[in-house]
C-alpha atoms as a PDB file:
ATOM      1  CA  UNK A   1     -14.168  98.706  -3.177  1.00  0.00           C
ATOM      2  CA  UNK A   2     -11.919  97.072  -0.993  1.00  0.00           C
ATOM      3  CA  UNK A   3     -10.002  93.746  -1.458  1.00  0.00           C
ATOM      4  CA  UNK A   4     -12.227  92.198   1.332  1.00  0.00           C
ATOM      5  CA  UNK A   5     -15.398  92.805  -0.854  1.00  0.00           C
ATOM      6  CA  UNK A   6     -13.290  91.894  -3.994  1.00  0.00           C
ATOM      7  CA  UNK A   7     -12.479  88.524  -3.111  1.00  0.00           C
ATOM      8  CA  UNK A   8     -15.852  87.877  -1.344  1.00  0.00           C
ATOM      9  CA  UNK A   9     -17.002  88.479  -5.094  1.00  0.00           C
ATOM     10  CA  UNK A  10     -14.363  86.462  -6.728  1.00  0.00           C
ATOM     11  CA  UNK A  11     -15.663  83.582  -4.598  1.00  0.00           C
ATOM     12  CA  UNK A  12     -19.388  84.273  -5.628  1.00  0.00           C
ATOM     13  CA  UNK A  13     -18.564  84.513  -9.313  1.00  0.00           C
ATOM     14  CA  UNK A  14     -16.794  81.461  -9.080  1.00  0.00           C
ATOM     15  CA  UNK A  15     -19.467  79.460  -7.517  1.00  0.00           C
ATOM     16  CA  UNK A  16     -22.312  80.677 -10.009  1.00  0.00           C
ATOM     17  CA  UNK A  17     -19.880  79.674 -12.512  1.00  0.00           C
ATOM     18  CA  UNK A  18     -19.749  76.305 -11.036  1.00  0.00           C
ATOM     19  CA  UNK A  19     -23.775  76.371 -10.190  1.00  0.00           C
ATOM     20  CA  UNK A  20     -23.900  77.038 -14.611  1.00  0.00           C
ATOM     21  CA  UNK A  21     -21.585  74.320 -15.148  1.00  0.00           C
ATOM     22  CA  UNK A  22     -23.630  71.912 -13.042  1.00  0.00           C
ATOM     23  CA  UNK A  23     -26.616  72.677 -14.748  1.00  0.00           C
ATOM     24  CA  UNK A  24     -25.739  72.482 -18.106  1.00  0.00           C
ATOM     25  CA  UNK A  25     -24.741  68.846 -17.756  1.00  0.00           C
ATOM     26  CA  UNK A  26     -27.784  68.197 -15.756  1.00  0.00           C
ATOM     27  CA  UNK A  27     -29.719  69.771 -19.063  1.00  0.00           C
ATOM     28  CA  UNK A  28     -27.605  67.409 -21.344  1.00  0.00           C
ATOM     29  CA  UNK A  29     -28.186  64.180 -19.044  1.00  0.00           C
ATOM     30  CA  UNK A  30     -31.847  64.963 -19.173  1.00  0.00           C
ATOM     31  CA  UNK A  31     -31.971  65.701 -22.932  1.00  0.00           C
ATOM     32  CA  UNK A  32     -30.256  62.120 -23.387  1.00  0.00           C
ATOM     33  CA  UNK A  33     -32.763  60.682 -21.475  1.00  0.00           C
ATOM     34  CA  UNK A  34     -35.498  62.334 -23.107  1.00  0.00           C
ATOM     35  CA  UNK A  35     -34.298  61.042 -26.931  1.00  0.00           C
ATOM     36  CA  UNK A  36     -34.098  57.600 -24.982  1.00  0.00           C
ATOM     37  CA  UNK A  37     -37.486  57.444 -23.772  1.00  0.00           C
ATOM     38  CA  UNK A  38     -39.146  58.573 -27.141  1.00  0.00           C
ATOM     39  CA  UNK A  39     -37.510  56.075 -28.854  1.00  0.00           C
ATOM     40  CA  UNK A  40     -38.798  53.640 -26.491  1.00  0.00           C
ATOM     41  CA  UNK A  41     -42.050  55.210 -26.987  1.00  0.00           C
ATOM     42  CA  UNK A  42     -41.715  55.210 -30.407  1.00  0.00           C
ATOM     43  CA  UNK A  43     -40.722  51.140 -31.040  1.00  0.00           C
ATOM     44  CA  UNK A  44     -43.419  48.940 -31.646  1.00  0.00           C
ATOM     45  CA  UNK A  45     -44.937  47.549 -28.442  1.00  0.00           C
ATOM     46  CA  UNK A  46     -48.319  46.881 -28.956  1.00  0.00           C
ATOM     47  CA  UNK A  47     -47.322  43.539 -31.087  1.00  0.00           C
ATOM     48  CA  UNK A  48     -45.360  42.213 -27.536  1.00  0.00           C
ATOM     49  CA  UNK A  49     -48.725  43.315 -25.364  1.00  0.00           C
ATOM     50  CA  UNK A  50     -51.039  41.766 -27.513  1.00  0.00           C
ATOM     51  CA  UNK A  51     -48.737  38.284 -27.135  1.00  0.00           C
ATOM     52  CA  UNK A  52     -49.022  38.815 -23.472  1.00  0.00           C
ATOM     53  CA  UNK A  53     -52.452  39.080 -23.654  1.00  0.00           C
ATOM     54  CA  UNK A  54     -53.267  36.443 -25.955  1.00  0.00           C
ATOM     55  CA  UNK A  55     -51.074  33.803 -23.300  1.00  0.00           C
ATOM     56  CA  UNK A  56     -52.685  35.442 -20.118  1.00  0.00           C
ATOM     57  CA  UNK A  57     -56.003  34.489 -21.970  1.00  0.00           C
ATOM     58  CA  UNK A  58     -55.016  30.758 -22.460  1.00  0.00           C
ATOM     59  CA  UNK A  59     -54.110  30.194 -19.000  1.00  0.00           C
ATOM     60  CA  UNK A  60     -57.280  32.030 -18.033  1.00  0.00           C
ATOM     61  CA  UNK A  61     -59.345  29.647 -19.837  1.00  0.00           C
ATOM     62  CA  UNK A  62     -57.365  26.781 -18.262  1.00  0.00           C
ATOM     63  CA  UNK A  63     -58.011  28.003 -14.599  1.00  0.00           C
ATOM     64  CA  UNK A  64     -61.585  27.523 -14.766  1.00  0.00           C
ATOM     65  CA  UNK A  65     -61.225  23.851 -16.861  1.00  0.00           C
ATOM     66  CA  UNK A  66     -58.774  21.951 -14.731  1.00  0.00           C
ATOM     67  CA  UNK A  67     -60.971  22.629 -11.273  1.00  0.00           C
ATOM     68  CA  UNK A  68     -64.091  20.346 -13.371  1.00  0.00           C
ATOM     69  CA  UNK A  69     -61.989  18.215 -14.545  1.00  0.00           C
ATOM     70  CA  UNK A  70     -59.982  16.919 -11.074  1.00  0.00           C
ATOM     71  CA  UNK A  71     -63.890  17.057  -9.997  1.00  0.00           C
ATOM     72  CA  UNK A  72     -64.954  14.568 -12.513  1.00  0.00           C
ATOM     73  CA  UNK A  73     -61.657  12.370 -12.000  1.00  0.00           C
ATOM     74  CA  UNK A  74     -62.398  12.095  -8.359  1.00  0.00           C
ATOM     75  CA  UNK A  75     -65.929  11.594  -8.549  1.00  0.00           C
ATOM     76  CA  UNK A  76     -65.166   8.726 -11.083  1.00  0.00           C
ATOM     77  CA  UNK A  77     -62.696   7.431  -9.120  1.00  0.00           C
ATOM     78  CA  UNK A  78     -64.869   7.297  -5.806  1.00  0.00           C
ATOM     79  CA  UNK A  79     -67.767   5.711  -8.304  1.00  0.00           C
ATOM     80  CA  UNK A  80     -64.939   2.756  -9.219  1.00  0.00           C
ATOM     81  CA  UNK A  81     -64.379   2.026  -5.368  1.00  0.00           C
ATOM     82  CA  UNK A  82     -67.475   2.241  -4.755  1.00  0.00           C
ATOM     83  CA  UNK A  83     -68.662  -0.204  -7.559  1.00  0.00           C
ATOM     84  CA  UNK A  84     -65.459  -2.283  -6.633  1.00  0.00           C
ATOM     85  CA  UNK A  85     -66.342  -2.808  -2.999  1.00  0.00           C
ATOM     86  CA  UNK A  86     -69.967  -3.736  -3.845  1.00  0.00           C
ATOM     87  CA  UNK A  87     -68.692  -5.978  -6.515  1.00  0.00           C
ATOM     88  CA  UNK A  88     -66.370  -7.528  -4.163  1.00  0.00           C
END
């Protein structure tokens, strides 16, 4: 071989060997992140969701209340004038 085709393969080698390098941190980034997320998947979450469904519920049941209820107050308030101008 000559030098020409030596060196042309020195530079190859050496940039697989970086290409292997990359990659195996790119495997242990993605095996951290992996342990992360089954923790995360592991933890107790159902206890927080059913909180967040419980409140959502409440202010559910509110939405439809406060609608007949600022009905009623203006209907009884229209009834007083009205009573109060007859009256008068």
């Amino acid at each position: 071989m000559s030098d020409d085709t030596d060196v042309r393969l020195a530079r190859i080698e050496a940039k697989v060997d970086v290409v292997i390098a990359q990659t195996a941190t790119e495997k242990a980034r993605v095996d951290d992140h992996e342990v992360r997320l089954r923790t995360v998947e592991a933890s107790n979450t159902s206890k927080a969701v059913d909180d967040h469904e419980g409140r959502i519920r409440a202010i559910e049941k509110w939405k439809y209340a406060l609608p007949l209820a600022t009905l009623a107050a203006l209907i009884a308030g229209a009834a007083s004038v009205i009573a109060a101008i007859k009256g008068g």
